[in-house]
N, C-alpha and C. Protein backbone atom coordinates (compact mmCIF):
# COMPACT_ATOMS: atom_id res chain seq x y z
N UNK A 1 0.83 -1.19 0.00
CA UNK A 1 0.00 0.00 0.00
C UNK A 1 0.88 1.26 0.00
N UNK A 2 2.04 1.12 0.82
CA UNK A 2 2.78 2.44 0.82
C UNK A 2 3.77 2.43 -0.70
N UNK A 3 3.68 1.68 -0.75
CA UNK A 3 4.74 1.74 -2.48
C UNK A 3 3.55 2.08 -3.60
N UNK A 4 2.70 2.04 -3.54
CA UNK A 4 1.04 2.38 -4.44
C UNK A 4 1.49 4.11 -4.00
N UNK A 5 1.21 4.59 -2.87
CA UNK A 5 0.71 5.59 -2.18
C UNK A 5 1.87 6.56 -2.77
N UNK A 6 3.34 6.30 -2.44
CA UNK A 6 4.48 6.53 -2.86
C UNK A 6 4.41 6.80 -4.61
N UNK A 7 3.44 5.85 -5.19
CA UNK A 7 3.82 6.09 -6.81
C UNK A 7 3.12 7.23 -7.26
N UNK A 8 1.38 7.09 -6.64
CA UNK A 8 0.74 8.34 -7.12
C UNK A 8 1.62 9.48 -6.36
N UNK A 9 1.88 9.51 -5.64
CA UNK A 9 2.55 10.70 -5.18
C UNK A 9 3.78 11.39 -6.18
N UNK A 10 3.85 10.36 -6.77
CA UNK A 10 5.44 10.68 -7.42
C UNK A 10 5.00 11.26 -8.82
N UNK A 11 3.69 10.71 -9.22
CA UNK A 11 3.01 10.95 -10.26
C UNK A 11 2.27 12.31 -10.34
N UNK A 12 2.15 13.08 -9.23
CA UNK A 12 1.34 14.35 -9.59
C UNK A 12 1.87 15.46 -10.10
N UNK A 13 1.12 15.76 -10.92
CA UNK A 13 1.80 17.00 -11.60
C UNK A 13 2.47 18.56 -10.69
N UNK A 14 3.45 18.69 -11.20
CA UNK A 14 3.93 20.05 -9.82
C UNK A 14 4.60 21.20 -11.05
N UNK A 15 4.56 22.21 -10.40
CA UNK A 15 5.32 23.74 -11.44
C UNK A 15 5.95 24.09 -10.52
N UNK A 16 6.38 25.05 -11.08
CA UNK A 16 7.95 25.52 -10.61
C UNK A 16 7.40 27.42 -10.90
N UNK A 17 6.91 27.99 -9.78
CA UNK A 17 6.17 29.63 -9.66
C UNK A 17 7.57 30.38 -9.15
N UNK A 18 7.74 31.46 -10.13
CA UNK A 18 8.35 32.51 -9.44
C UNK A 18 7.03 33.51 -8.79
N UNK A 19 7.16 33.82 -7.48
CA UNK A 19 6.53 34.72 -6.47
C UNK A 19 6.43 35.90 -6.35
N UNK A 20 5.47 36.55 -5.94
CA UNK A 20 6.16 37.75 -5.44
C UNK A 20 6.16 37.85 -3.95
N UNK A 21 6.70 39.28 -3.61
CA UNK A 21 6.68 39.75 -1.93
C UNK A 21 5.78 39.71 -1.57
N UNK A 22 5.36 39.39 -0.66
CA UNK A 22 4.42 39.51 0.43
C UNK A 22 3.22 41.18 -0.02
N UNK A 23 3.84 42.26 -0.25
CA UNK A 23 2.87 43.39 -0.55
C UNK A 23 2.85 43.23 -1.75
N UNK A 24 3.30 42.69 -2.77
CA UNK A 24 2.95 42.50 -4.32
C UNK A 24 1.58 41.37 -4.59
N UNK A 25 2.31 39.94 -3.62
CA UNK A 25 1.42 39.37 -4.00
C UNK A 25 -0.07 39.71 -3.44
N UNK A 26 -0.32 40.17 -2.18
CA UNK A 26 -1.19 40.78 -1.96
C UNK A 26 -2.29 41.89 -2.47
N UNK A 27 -1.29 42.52 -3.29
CA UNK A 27 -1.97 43.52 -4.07
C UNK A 27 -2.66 43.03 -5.51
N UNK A 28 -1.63 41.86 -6.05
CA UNK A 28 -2.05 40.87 -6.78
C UNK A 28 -3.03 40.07 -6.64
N UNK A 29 -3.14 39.30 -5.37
CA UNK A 29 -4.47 38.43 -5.45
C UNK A 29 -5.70 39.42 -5.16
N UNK A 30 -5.77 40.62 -4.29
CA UNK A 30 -6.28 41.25 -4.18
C UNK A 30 -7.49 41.50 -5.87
N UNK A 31 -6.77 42.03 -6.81
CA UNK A 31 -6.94 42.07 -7.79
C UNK A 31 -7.69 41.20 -8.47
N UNK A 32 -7.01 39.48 -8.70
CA UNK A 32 -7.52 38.87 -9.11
C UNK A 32 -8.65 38.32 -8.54
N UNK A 33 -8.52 38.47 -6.58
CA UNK A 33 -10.47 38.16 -6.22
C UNK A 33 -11.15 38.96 -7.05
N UNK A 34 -11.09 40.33 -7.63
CA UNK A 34 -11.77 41.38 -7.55
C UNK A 34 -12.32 41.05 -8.95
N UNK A 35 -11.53 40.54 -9.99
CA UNK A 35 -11.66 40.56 -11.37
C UNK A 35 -12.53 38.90 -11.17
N UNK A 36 -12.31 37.88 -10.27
CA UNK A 36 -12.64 36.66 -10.70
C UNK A 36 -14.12 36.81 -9.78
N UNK A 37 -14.44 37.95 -8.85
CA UNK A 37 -16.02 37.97 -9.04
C UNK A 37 -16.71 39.09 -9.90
N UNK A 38 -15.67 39.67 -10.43
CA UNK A 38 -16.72 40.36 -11.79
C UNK A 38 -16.70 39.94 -12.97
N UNK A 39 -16.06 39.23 -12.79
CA UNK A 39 -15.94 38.11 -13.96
C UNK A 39 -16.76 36.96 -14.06
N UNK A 40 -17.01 36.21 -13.04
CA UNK A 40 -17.51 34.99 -12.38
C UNK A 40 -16.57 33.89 -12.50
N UNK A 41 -15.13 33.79 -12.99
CA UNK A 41 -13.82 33.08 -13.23
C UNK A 41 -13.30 32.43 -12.04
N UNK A 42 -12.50 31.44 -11.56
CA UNK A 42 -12.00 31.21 -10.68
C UNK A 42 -10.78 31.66 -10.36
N UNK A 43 -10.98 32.22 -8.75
CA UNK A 43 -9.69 32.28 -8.43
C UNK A 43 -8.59 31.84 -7.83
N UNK A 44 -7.52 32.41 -7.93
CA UNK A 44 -6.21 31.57 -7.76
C UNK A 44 -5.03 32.31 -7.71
N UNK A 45 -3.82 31.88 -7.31
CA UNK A 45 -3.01 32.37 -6.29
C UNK A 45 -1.99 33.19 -7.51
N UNK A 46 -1.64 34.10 -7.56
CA UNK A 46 -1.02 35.13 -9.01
C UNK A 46 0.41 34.64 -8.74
N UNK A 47 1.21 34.41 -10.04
CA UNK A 47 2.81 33.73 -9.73
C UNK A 47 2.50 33.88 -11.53
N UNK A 48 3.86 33.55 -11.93
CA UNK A 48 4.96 33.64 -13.00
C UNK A 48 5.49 32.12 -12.98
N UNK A 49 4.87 31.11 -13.94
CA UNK A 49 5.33 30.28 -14.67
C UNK A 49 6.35 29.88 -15.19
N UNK A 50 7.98 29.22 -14.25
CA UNK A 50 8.83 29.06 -14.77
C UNK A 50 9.06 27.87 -15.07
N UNK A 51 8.30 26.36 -14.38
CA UNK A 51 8.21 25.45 -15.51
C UNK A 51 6.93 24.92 -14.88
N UNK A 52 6.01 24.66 -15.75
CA UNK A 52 4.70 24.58 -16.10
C UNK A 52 4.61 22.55 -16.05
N UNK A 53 3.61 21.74 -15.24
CA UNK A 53 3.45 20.72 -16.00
C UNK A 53 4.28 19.59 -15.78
N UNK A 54 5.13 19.41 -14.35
CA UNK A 54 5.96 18.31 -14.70
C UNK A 54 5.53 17.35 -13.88
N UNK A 55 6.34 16.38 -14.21
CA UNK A 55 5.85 14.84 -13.03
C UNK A 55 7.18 14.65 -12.65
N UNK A 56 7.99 15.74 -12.08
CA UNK A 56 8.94 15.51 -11.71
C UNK A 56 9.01 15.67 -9.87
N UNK A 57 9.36 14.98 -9.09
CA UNK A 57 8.97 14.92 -7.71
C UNK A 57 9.27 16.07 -7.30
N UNK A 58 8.56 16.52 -6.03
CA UNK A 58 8.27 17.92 -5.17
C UNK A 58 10.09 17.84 -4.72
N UNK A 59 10.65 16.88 -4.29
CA UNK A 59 11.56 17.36 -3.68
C UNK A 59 12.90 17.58 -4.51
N UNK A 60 12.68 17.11 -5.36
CA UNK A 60 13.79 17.14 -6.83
C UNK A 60 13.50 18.62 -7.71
N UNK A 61 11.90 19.14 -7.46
CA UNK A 61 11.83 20.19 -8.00
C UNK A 61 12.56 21.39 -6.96
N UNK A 62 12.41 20.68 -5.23
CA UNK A 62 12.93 22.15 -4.45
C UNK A 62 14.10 21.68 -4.70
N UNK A 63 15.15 21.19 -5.20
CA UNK A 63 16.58 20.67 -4.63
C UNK A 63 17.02 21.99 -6.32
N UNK A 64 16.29 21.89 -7.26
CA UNK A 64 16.80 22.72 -8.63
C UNK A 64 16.23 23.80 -8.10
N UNK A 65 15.14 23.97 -7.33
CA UNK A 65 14.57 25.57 -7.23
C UNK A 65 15.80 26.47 -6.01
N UNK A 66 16.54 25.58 -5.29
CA UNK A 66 17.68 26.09 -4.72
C UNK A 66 18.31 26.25 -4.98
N UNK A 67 18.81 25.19 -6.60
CA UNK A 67 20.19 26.02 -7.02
C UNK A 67 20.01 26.96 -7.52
N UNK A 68 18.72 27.08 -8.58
CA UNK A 68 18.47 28.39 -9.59
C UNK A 68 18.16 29.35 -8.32
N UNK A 69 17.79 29.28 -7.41
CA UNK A 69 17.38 30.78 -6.21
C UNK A 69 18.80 30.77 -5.52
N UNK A 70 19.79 30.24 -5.96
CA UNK A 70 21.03 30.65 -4.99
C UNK A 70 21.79 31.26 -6.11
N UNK A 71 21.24 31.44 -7.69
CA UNK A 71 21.81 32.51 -8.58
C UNK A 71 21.91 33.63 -8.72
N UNK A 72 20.36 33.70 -8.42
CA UNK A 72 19.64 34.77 -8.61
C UNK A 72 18.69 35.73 -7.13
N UNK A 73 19.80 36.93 -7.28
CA UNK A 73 18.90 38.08 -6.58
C UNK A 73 17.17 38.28 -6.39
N UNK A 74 17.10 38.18 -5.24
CA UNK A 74 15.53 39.03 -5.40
C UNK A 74 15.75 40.56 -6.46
N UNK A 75 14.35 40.56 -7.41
CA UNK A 75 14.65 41.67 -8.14
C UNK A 75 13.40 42.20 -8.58
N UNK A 76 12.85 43.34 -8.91
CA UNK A 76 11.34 43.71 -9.03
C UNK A 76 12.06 44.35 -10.57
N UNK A 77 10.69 43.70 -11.38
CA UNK A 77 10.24 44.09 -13.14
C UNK A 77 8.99 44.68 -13.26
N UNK A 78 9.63 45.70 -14.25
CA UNK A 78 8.47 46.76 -14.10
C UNK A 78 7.47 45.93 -15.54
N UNK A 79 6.21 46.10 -14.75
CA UNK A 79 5.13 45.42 -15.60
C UNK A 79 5.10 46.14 -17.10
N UNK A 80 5.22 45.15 -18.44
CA UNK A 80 5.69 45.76 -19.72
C UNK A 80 4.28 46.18 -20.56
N UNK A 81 2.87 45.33 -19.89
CA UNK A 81 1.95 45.54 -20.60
C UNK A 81 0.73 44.85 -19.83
N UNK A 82 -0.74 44.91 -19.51
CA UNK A 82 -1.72 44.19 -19.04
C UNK A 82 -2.38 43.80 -20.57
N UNK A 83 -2.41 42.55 -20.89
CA UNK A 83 -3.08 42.26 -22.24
C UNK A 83 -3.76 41.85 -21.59
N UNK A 84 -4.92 41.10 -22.93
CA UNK A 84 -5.62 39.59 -22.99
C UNK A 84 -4.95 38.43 -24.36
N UNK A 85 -6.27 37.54 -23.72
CA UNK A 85 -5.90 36.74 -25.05
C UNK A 85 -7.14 35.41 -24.82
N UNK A 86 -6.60 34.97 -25.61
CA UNK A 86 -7.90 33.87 -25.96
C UNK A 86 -7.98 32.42 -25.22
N UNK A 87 -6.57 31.96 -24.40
CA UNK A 87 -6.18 30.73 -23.92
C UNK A 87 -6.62 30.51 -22.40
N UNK A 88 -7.36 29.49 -22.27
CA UNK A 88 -7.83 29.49 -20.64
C UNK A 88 -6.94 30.57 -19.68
N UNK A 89 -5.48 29.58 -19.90
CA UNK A 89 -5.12 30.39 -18.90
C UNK A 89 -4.37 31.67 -18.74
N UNK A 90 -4.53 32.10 -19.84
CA UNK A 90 -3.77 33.80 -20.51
C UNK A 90 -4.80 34.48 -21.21
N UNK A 91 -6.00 34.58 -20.34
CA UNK A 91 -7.27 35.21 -20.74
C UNK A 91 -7.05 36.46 -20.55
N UNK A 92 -6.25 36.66 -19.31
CA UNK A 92 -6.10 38.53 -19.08
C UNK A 92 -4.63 38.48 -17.76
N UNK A 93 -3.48 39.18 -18.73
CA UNK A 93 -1.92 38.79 -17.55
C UNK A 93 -1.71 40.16 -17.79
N UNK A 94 -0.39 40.30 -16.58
CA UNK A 94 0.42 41.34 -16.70
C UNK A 94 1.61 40.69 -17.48
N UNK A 95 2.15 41.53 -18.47
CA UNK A 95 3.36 40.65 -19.27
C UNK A 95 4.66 41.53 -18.69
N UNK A 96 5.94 40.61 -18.59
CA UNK A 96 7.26 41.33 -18.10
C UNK A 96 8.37 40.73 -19.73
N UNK A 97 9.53 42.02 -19.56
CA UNK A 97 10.03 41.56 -20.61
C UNK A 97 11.24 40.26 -20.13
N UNK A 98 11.67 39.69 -21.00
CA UNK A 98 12.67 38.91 -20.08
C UNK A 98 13.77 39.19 -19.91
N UNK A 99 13.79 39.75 -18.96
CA UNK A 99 15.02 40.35 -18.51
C UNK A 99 16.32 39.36 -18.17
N UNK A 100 17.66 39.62 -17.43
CA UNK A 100 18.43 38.85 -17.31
C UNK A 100 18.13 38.00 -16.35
N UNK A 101 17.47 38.61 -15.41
CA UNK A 101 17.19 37.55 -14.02
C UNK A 101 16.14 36.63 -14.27
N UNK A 102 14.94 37.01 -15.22
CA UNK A 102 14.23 36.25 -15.68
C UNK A 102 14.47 35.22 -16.40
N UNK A 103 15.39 35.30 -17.06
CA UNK A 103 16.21 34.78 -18.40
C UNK A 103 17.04 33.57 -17.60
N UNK A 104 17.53 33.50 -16.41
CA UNK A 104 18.60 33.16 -15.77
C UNK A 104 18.05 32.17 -15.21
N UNK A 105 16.82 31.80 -14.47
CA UNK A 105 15.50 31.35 -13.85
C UNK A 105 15.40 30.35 -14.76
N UNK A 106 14.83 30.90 -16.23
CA UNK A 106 14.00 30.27 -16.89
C UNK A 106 15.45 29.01 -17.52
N UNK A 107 16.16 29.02 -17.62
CA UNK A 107 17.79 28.85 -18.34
C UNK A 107 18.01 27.83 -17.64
N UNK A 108 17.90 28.34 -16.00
CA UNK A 108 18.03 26.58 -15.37
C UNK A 108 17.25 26.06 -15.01
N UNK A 109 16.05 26.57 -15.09
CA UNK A 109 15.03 25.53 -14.42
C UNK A 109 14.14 24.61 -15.52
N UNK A 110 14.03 25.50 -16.77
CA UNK A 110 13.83 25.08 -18.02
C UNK A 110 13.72 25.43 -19.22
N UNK A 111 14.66 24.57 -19.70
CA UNK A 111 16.39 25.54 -20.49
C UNK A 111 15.68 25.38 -22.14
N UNK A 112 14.76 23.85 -21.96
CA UNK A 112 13.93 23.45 -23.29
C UNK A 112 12.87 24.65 -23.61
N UNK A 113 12.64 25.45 -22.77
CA UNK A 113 10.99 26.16 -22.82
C UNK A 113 11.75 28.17 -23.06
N UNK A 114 13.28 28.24 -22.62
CA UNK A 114 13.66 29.44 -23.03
C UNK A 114 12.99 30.31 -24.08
N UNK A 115 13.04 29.48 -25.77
CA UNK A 115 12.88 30.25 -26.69
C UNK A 115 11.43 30.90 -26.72
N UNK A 116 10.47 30.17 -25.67
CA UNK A 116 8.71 30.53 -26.28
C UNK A 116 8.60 31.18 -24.86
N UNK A 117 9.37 31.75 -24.00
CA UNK A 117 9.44 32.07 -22.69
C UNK A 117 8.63 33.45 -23.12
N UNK A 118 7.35 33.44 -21.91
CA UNK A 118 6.45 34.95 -22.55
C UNK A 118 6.19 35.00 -21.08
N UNK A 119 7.14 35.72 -20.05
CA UNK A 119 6.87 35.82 -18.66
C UNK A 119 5.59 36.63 -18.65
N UNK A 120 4.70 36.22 -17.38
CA UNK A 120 3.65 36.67 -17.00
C UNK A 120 3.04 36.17 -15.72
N UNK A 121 2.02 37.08 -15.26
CA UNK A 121 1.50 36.94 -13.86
C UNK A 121 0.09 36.86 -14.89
N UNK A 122 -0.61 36.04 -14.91
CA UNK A 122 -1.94 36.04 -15.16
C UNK A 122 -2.78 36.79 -14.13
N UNK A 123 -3.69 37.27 -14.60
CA UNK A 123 -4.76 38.36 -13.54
C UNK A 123 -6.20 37.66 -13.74
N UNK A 124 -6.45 36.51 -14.27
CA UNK A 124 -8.03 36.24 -14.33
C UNK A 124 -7.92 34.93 -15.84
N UNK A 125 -8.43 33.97 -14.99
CA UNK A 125 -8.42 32.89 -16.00
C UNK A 125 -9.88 32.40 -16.75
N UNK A 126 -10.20 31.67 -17.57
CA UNK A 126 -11.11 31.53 -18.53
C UNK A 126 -11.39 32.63 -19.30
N UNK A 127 -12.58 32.25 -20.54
CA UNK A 127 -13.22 33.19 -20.89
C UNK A 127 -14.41 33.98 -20.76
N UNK A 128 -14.18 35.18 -21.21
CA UNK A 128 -15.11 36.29 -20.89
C UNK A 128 -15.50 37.32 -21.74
N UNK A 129 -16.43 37.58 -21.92
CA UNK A 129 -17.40 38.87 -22.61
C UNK A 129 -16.02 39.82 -23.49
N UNK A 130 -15.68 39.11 -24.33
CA UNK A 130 -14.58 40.53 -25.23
C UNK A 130 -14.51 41.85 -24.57
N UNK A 131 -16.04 42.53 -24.95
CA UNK A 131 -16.29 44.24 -24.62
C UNK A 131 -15.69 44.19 -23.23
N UNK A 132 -16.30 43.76 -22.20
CA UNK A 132 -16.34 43.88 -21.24
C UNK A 132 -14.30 43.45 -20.45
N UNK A 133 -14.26 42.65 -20.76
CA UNK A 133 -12.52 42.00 -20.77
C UNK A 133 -11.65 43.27 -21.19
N UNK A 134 -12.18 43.86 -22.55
CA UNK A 134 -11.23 45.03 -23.09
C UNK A 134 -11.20 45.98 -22.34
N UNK A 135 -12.04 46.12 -21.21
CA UNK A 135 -12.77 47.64 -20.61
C UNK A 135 -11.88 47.45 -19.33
N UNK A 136 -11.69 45.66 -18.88
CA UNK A 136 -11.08 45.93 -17.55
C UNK A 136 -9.72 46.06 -17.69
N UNK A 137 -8.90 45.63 -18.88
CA UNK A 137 -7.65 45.35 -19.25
C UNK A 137 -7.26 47.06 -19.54
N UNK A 138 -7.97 47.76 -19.98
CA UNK A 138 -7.64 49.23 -20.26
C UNK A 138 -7.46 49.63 -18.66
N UNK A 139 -8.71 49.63 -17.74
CA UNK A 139 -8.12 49.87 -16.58
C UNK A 139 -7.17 49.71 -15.60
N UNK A 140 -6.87 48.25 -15.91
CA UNK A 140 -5.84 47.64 -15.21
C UNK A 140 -4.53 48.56 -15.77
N UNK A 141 -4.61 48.23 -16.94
CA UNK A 141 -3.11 49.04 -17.72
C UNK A 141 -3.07 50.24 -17.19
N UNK A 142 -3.77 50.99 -17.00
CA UNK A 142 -3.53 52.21 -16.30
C UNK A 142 -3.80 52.46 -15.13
N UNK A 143 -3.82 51.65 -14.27
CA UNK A 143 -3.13 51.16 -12.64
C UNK A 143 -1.65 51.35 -12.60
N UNK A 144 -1.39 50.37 -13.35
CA UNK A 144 -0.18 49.39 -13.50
C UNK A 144 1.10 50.00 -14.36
N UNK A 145 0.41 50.98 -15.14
CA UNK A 145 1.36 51.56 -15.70
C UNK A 145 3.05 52.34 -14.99
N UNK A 146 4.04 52.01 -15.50
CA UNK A 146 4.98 52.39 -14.49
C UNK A 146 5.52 51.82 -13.36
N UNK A 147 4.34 50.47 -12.96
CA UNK A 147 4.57 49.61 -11.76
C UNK A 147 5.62 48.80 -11.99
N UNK A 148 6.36 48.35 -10.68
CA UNK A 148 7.37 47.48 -10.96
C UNK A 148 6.66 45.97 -9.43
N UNK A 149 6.95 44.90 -9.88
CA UNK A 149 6.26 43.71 -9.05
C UNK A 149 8.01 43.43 -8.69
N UNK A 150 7.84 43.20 -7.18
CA UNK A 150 9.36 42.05 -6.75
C UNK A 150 9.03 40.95 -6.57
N UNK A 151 9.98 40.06 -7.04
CA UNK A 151 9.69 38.70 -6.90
C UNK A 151 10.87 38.47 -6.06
N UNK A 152 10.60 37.22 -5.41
CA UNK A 152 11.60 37.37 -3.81
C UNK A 152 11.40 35.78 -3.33
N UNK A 153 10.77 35.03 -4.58
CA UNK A 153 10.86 33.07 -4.04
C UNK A 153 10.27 32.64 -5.07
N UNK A 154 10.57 31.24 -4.96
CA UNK A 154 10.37 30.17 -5.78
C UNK A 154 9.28 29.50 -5.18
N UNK A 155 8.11 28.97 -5.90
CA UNK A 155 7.01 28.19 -5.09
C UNK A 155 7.45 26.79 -5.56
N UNK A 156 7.25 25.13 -4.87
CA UNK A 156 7.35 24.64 -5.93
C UNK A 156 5.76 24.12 -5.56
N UNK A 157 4.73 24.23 -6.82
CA UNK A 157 3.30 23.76 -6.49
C UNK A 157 3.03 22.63 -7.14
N UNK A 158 1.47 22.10 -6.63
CA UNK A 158 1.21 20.97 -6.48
C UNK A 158 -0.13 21.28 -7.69
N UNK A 159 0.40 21.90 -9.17
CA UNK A 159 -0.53 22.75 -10.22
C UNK A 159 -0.78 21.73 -11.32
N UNK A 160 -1.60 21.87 -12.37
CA UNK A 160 -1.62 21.68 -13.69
C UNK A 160 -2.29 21.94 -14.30
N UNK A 161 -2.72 21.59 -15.57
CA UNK A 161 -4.02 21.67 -16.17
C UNK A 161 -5.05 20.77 -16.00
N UNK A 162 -4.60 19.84 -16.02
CA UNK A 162 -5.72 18.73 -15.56
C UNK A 162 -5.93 18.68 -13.67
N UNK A 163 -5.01 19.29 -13.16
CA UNK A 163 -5.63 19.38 -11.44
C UNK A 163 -6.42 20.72 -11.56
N UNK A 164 -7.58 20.36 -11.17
CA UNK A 164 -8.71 21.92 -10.65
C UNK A 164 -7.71 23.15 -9.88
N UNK A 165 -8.63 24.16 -10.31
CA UNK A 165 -7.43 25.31 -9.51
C UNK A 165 -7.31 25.34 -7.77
N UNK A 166 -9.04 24.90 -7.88
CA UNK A 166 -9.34 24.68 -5.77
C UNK A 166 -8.35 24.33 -5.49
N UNK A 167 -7.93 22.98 -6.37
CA UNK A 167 -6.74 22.34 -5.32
C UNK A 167 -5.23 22.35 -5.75
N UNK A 168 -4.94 23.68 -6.00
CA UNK A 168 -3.27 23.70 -6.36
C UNK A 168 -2.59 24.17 -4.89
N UNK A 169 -1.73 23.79 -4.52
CA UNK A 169 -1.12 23.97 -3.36
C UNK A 169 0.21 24.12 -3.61
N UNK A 170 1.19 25.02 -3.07
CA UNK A 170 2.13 25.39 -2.73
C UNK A 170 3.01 24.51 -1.32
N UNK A 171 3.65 23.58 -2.10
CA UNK A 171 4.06 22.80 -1.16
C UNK A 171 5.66 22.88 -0.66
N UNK A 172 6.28 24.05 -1.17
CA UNK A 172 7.54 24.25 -1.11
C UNK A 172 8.02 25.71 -1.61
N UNK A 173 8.72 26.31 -0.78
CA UNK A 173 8.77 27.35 -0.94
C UNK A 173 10.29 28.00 -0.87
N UNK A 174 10.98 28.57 -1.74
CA UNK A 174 12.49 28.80 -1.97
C UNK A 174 12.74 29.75 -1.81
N UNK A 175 13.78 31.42 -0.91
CA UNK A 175 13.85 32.39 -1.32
C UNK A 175 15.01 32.76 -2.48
N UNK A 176 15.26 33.08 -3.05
CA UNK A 176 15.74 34.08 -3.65
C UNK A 176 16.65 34.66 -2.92
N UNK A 177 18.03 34.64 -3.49
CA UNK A 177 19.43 35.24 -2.80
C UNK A 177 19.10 36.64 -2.69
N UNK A 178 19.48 36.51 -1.24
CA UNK A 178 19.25 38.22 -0.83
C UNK A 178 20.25 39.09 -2.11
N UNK A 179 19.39 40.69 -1.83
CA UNK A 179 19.95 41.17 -2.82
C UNK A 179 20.95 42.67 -2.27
């Protein structure tokens, strides 16, 4: 039973979230409650996608999320744009450009996914009313305009596409070399 218990375990899908601070992400989820009940969308915890999707074990993902966070400085990127778009889960993000520290992240943690690397904090997942989507994305952009987000840890979560969002959990958590 414990070697069964042991396999699904080994089998669940986990990502690899760059974070933000404590007053970013706050101001962030803040946001996304706000958009996912005027939206009627579900919500969920705002992070930056540095590897998406693996069945690679929780503790093998924190053992790489320590080396890549013992590279790299805590560092805040100033938000490059609030789009939308058409894909469940890039219905409406803040986009960052990829900078070096971003670049550096994505390089070791996943070096295959560099070239299509389109950093982002999603702000509101599924779809929604075009008019209405365009109206909040104009507002947001001009919140946000000029803003810079710090990111300051590595999550490693318990995410995917096929796990519901209720139950993504953050089961490991990395900081980021002081800066």
């Amino acid at each position: 039973m414990q070697e069964l218990y042991e396999t699904q375990m080994t089998q669940q899908i986990h990502s690899l979230w760059l974070m933000a601070s404590p007053a970013d992400e706050a101001m962030l989820a803040s946001l996304v409650g706000a958009l996912s009940q005027r939206f009627g969308t579900p919500p969920f915890t705002p992070h930056l996608t540095l590897q998406g999707d693996t069945t690679m074990p929780p503790a093998e993902l924190a053992r790489a999320a320590e080396a890549a966070a013992g590279t790299v400085a805590a560092f805040a990127e100033p938000v490059a744009l609030i789009e939308g778009g058409e894909t469940f889960f890039r219905s409406f993000y803040a986009r960052f450009a990829v900078s070096p520290s971003l670049a550096a992240l994505k390089r070791t943690l996943d070096p295959e996914g560099l070239g299509s690397f389109m950093p982002h904090v999603s702000l509101l997942y599924g779809p929604v009313e075009p008019v209405a989507k365009a109206a909040a994305i104009a507002e947001v952009n001009a919140q946000f305009a000029g803003r810079h987000i710090r990111f300051e840890r590595i999550g490693v979560v318990t995410s995917g596409q096929d796990i519901p969002i209720a139950e993504w959990r953050v089961v490991a958590s990395v900081p980021l070399r002081a800066a």
